[in-house]
N, C-alpha and C. Protein backbone atom coordinates (compact mmCIF):
# COMPACT_ATOMS: atom_id res chain seq x y z
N UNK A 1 90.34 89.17 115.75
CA UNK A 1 89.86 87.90 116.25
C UNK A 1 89.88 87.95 117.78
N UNK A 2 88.74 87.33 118.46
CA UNK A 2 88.78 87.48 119.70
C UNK A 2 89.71 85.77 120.18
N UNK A 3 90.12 87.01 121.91
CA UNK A 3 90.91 85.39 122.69
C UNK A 3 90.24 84.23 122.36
N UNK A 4 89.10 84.42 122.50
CA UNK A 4 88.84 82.92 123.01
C UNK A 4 88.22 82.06 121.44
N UNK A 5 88.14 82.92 120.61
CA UNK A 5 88.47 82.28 118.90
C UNK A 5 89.68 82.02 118.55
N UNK A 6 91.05 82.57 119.11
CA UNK A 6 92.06 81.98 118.99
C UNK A 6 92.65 80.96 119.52
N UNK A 7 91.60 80.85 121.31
CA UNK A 7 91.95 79.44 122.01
C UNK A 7 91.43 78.52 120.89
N UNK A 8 90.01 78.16 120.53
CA UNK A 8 88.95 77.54 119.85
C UNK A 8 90.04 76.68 118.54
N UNK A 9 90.85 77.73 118.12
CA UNK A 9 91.62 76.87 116.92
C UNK A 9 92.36 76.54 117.14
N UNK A 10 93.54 76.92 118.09
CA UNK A 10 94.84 76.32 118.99
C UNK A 10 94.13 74.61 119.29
N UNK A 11 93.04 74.96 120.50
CA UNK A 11 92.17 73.67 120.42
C UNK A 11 91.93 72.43 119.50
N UNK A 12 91.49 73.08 118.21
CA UNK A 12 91.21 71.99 117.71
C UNK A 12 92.04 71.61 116.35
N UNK A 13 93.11 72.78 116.67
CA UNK A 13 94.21 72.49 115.43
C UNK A 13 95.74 72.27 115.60
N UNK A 14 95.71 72.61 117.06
CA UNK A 14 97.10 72.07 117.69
C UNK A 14 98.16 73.46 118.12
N UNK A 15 97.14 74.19 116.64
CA UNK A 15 98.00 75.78 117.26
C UNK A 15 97.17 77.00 116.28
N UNK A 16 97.42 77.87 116.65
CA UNK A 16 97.03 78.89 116.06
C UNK A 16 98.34 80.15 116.01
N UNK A 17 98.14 80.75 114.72
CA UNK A 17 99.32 82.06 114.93
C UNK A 17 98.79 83.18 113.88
N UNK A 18 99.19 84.28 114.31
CA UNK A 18 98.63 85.54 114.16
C UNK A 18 99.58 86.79 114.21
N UNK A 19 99.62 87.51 113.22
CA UNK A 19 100.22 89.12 113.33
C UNK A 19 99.47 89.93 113.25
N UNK A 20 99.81 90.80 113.97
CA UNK A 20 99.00 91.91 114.22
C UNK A 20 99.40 93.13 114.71
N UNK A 21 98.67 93.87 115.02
CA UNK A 21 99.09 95.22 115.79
C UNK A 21 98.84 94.81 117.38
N UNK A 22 99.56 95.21 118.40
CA UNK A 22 99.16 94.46 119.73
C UNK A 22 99.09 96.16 120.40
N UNK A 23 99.11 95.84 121.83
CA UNK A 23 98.99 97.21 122.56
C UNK A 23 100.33 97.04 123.87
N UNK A 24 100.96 97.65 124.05
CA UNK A 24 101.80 97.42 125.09
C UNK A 24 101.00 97.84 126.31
N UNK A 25 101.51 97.56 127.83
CA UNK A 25 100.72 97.68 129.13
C UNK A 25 100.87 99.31 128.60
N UNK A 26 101.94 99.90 128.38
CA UNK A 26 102.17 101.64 128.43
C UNK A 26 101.07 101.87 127.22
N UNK A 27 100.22 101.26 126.70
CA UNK A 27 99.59 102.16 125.41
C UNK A 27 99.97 101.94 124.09
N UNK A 28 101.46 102.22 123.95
CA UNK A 28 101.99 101.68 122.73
C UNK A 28 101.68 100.91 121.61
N UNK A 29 101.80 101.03 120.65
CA UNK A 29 101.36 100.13 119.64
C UNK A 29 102.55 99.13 119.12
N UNK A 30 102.40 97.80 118.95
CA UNK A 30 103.63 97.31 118.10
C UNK A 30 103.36 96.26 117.23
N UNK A 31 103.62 95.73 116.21
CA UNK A 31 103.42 94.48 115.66
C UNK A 31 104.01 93.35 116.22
N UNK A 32 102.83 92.23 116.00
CA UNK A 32 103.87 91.02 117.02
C UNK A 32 102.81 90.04 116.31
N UNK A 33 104.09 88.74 116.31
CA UNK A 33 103.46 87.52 115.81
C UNK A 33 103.26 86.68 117.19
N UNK A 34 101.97 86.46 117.24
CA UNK A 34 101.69 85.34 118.11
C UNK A 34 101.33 84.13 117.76
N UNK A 35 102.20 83.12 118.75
CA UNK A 35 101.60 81.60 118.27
C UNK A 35 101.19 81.18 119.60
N UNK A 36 99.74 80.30 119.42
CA UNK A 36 99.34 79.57 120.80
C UNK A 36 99.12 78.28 120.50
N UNK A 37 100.03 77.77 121.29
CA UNK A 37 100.00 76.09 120.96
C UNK A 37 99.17 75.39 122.18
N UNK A 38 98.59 74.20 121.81
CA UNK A 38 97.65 73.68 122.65
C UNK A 38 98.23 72.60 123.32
N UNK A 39 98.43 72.27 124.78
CA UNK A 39 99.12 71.84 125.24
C UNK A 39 97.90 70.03 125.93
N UNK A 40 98.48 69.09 125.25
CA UNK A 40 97.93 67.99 125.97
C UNK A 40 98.96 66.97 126.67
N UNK A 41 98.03 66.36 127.30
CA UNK A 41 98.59 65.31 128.43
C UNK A 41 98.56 64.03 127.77
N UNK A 42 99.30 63.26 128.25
CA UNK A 42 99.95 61.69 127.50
C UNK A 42 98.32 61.25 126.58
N UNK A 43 97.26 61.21 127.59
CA UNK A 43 96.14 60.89 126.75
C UNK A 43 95.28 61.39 125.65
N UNK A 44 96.17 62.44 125.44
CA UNK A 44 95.32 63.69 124.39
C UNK A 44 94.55 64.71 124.96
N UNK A 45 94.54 64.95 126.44
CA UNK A 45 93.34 65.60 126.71
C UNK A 45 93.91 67.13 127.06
N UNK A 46 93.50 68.04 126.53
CA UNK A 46 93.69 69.53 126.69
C UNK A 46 93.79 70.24 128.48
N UNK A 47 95.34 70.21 128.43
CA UNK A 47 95.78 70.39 129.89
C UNK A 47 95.95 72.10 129.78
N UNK A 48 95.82 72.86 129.05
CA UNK A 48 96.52 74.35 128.43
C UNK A 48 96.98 74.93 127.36
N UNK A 49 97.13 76.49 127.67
CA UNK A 49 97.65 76.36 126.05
C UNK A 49 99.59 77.40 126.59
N UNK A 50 100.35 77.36 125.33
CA UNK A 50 101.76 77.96 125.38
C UNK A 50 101.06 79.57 124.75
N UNK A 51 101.89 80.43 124.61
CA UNK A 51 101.81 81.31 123.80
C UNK A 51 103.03 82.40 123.70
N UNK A 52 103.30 82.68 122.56
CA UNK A 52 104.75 82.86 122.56
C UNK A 52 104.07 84.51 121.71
N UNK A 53 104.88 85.82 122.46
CA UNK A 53 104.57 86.78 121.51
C UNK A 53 105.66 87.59 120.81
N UNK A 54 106.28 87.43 119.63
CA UNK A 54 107.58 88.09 119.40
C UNK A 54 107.10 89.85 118.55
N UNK A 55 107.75 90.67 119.24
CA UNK A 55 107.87 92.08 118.44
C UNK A 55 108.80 91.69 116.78
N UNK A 56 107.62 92.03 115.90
CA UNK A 56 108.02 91.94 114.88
C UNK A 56 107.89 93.10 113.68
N UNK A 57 108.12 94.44 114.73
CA UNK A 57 107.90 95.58 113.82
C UNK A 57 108.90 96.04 113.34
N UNK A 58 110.69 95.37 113.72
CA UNK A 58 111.78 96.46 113.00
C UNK A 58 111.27 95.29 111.65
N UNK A 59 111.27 94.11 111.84
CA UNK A 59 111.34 93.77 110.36
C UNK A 59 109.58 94.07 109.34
N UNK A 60 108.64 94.75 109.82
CA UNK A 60 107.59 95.15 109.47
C UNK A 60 108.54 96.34 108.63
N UNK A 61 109.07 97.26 109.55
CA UNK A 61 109.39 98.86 109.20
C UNK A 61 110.42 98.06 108.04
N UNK A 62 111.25 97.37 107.87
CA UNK A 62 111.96 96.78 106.66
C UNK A 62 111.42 96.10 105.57
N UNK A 63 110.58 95.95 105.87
CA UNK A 63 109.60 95.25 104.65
C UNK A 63 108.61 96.17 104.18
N UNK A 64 108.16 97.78 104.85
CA UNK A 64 107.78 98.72 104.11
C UNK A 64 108.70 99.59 103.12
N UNK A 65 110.14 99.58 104.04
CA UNK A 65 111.29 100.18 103.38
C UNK A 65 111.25 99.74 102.08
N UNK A 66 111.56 97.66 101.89
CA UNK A 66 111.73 97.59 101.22
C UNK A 66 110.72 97.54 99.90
N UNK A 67 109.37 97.87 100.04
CA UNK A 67 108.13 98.00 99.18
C UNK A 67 108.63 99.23 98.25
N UNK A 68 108.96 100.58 99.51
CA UNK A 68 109.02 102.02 98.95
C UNK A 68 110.77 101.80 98.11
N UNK A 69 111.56 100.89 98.39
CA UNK A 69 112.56 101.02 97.93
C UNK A 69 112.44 100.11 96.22
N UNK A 70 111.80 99.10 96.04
CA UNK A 70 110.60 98.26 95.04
C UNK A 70 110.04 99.41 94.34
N UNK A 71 109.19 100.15 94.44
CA UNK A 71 108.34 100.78 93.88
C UNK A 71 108.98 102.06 93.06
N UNK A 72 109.78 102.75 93.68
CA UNK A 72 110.90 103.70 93.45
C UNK A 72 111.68 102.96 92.30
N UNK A 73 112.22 101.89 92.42
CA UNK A 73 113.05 101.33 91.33
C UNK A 73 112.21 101.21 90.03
N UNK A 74 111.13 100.56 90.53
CA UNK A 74 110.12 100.06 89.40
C UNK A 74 109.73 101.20 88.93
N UNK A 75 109.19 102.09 89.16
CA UNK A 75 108.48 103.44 88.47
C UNK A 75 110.08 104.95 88.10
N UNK A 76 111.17 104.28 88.35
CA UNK A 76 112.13 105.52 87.72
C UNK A 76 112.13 105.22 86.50
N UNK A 77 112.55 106.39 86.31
CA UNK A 77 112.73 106.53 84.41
C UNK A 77 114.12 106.74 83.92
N UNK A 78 114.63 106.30 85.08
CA UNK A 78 116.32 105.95 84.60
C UNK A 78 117.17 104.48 84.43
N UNK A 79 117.60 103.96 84.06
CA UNK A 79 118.49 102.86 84.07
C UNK A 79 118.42 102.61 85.32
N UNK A 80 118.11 101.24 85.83
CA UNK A 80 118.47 100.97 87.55
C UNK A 80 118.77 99.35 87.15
N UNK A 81 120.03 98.71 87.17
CA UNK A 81 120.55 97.35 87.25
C UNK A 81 121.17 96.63 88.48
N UNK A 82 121.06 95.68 88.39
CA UNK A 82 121.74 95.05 89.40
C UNK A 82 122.60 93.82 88.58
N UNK A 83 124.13 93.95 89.33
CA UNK A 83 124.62 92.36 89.07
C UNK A 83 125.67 92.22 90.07
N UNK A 84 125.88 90.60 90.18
CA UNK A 84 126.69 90.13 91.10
C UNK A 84 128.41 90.41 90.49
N UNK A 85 129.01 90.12 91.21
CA UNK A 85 130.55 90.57 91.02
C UNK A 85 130.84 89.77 90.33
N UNK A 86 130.44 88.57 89.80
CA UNK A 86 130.58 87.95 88.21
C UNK A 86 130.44 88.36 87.17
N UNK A 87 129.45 89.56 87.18
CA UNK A 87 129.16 90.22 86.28
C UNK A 87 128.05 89.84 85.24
N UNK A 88 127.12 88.75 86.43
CA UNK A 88 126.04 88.37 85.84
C UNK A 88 125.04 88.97 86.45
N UNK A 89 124.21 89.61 85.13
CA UNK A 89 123.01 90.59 85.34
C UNK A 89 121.65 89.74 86.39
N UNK A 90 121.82 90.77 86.93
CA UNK A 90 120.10 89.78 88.03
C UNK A 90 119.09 90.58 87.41
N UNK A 91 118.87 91.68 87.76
CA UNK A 91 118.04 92.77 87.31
C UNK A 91 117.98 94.04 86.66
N UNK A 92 116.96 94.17 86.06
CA UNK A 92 117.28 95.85 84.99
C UNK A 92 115.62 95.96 85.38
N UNK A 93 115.29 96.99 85.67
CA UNK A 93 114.13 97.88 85.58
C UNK A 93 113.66 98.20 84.37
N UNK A 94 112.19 98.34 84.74
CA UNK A 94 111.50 98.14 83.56
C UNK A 94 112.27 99.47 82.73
N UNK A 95 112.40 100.55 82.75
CA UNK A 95 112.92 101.70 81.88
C UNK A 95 114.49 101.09 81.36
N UNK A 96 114.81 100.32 82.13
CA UNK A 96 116.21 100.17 81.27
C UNK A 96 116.12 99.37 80.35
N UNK A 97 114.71 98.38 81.03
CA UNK A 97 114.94 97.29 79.60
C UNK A 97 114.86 98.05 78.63
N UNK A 98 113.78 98.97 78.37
CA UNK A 98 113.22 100.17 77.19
C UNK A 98 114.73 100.63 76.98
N UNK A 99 115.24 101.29 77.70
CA UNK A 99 116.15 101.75 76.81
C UNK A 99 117.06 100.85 76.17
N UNK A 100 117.15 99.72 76.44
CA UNK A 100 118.52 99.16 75.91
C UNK A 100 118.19 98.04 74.83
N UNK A 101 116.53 98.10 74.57
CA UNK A 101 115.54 97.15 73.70
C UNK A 101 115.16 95.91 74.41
N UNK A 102 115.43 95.52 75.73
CA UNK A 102 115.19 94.24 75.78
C UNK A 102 113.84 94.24 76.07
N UNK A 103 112.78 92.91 76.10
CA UNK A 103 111.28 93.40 76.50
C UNK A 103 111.09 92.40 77.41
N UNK A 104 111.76 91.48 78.31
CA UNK A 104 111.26 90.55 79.01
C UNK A 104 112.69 90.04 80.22
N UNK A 105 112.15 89.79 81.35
CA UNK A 105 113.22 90.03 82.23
C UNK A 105 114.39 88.21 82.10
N UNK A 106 113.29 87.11 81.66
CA UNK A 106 114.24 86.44 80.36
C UNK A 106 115.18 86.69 80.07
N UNK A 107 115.34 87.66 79.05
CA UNK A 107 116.24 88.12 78.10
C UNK A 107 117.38 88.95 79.37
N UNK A 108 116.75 89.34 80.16
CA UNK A 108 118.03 90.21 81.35
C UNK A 108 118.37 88.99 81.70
N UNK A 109 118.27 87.98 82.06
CA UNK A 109 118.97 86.68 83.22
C UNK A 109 119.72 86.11 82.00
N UNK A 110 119.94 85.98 80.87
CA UNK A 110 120.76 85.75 79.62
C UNK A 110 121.97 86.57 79.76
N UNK A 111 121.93 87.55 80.24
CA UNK A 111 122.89 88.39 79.78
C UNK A 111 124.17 88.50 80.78
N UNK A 112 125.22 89.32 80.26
CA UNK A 112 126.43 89.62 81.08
C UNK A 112 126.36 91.00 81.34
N UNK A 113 127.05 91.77 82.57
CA UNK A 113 127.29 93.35 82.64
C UNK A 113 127.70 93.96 81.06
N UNK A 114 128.98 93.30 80.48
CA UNK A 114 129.54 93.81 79.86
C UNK A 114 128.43 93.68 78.11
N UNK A 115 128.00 93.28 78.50
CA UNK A 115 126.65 92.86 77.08
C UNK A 115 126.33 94.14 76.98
N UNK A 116 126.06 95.10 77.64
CA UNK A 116 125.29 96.53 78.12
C UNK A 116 126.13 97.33 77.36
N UNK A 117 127.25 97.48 77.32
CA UNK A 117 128.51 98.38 77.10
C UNK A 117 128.80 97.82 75.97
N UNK A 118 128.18 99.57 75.38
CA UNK A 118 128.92 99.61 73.74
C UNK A 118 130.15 99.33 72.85
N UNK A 119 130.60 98.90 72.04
CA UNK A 119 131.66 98.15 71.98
C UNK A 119 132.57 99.21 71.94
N UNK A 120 132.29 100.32 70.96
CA UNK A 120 133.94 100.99 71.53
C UNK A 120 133.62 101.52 72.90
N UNK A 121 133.28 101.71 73.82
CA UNK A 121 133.45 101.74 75.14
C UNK A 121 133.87 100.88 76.03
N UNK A 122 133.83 99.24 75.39
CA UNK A 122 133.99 98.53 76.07
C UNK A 122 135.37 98.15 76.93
N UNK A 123 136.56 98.71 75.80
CA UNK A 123 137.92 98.87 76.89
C UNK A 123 137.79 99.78 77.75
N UNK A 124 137.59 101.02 77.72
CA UNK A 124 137.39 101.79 78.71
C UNK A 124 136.72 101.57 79.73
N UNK A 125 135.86 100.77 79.73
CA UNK A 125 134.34 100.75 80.93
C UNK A 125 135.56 99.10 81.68
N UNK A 126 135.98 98.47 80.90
CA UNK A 126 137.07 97.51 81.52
C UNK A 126 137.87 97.89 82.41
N UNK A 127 139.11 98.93 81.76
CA UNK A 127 140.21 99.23 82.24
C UNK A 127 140.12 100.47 83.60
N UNK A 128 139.02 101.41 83.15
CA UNK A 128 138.87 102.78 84.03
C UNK A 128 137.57 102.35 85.32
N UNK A 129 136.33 101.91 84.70
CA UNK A 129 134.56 101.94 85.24
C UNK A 129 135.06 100.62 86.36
N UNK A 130 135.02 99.78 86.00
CA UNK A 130 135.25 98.09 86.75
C UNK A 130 136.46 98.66 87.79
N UNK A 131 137.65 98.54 87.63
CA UNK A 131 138.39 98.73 89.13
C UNK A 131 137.77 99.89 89.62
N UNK A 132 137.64 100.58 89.66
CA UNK A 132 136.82 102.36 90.05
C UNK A 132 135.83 101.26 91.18
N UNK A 133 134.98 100.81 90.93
CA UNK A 133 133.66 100.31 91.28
C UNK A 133 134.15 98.93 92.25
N UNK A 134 135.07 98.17 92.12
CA UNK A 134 135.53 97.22 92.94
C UNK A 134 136.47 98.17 94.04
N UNK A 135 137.07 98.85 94.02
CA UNK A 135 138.12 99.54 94.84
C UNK A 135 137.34 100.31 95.10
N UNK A 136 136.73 101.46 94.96
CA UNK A 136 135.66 102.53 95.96
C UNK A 136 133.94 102.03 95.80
N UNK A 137 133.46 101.16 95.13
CA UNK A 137 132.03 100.30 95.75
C UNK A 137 131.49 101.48 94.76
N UNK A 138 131.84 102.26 93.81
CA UNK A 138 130.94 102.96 93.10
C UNK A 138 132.16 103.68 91.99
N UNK A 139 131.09 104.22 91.22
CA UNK A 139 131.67 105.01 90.05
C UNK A 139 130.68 105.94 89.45
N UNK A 140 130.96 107.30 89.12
CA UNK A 140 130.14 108.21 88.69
C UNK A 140 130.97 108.74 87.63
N UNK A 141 129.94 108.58 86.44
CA UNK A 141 130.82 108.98 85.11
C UNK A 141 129.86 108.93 83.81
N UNK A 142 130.27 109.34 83.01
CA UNK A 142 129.46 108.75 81.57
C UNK A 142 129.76 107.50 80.59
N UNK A 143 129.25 106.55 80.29
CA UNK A 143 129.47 105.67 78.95
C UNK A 143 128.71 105.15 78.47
N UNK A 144 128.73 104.28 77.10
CA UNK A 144 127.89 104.33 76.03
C UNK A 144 127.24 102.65 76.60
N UNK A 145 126.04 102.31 76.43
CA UNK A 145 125.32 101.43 76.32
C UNK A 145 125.04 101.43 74.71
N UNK A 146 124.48 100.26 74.84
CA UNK A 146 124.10 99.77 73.75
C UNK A 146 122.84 98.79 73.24
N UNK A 147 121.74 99.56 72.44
CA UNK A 147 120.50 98.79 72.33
C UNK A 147 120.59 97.38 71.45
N UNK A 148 120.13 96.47 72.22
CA UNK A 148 120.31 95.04 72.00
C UNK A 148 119.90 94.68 70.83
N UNK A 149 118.85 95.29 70.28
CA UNK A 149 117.80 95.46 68.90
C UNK A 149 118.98 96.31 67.83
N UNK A 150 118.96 96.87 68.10
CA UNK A 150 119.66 98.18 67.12
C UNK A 150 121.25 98.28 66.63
N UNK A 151 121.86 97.93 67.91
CA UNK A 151 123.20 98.20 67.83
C UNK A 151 123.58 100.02 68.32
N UNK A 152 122.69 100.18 67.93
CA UNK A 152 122.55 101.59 68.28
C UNK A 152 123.32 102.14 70.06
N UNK A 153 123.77 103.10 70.29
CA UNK A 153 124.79 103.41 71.24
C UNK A 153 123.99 104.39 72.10
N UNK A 154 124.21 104.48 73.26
CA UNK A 154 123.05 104.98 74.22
C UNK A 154 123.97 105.91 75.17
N UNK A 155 124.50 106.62 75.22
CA UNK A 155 125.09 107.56 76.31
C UNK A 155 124.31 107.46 77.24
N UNK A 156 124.86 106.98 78.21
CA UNK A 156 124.52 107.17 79.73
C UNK A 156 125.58 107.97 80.91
């Protein structure tokens, strides 16, 4: 869009705003949101305009991250869950729902962590998996899931 199409709507809309790719004086390229506000005098009449330009490319480069970090989850073919330290499930990827029978992400916001975990596993994944994962922020190991449909036991 040219300047003076962006004055034109500032003008007659009070403001105009825009992201884009901009050019720095050095050449540079950066993303930046601009807003131009139209500046009037007590009587309404168009005295200028403001224009404010903020660099808005670390959170551009974070919002591609987080697409490629989205897309990666969505297309693995492994178990990928998420839950809060309540131990209420937010998310399961589409392959985990498959493996564990569920078919609708519904049925994941119903559920608990421990719903997942096969029943005789379930003291163990208590007593050993859970403090492991609160005290070092992770755990690497094997245990049994369990398909929601089936009953059926899922080594993971």
């Amino acid at each position: 869009m040219t300047p003076e199409a962006a004055l034109r709507i500032a003008a007659t809309e009070g403001r105009f705003q825009d992201e884009g790719l901009r050019i720095r004086k050095d050449g540079s390229q950066f993303w930046a949101d601009v807003v131009i506000t139209a500046l009037r005098d007590p009587q309404g009449s168009l005295v200028g305009f403001s224009k404010i330009t903020r660099d808005v490319t670390e959170r551009k480069r974070a919002e591609e991250e987080m697409r490629k970090l989205h897309s990666l989850v969505e297309n693995s073919e492994d178990f990928i869950g998420v839950a809060s330290l309540e131990g209420e499930v937010l998310f399961v990827n589409a392959a985990g729902q498959s493996a564990v029978g569920l078919s609708e992400s519904d049925q994941v916001r119903r559920t608990k962590m421990l719903d997942y975990v096969a029943e005789e596993d379930r003291e163990r994944f208590k007593r050993d998996v859970l403090p492991a994962v609160f005290r070092d922020g992770r755990w690497k190991g094997e245990t049994l899931f369990r398909n929601f449909n089936t009953g059926a036991s899922i080594p993971m």
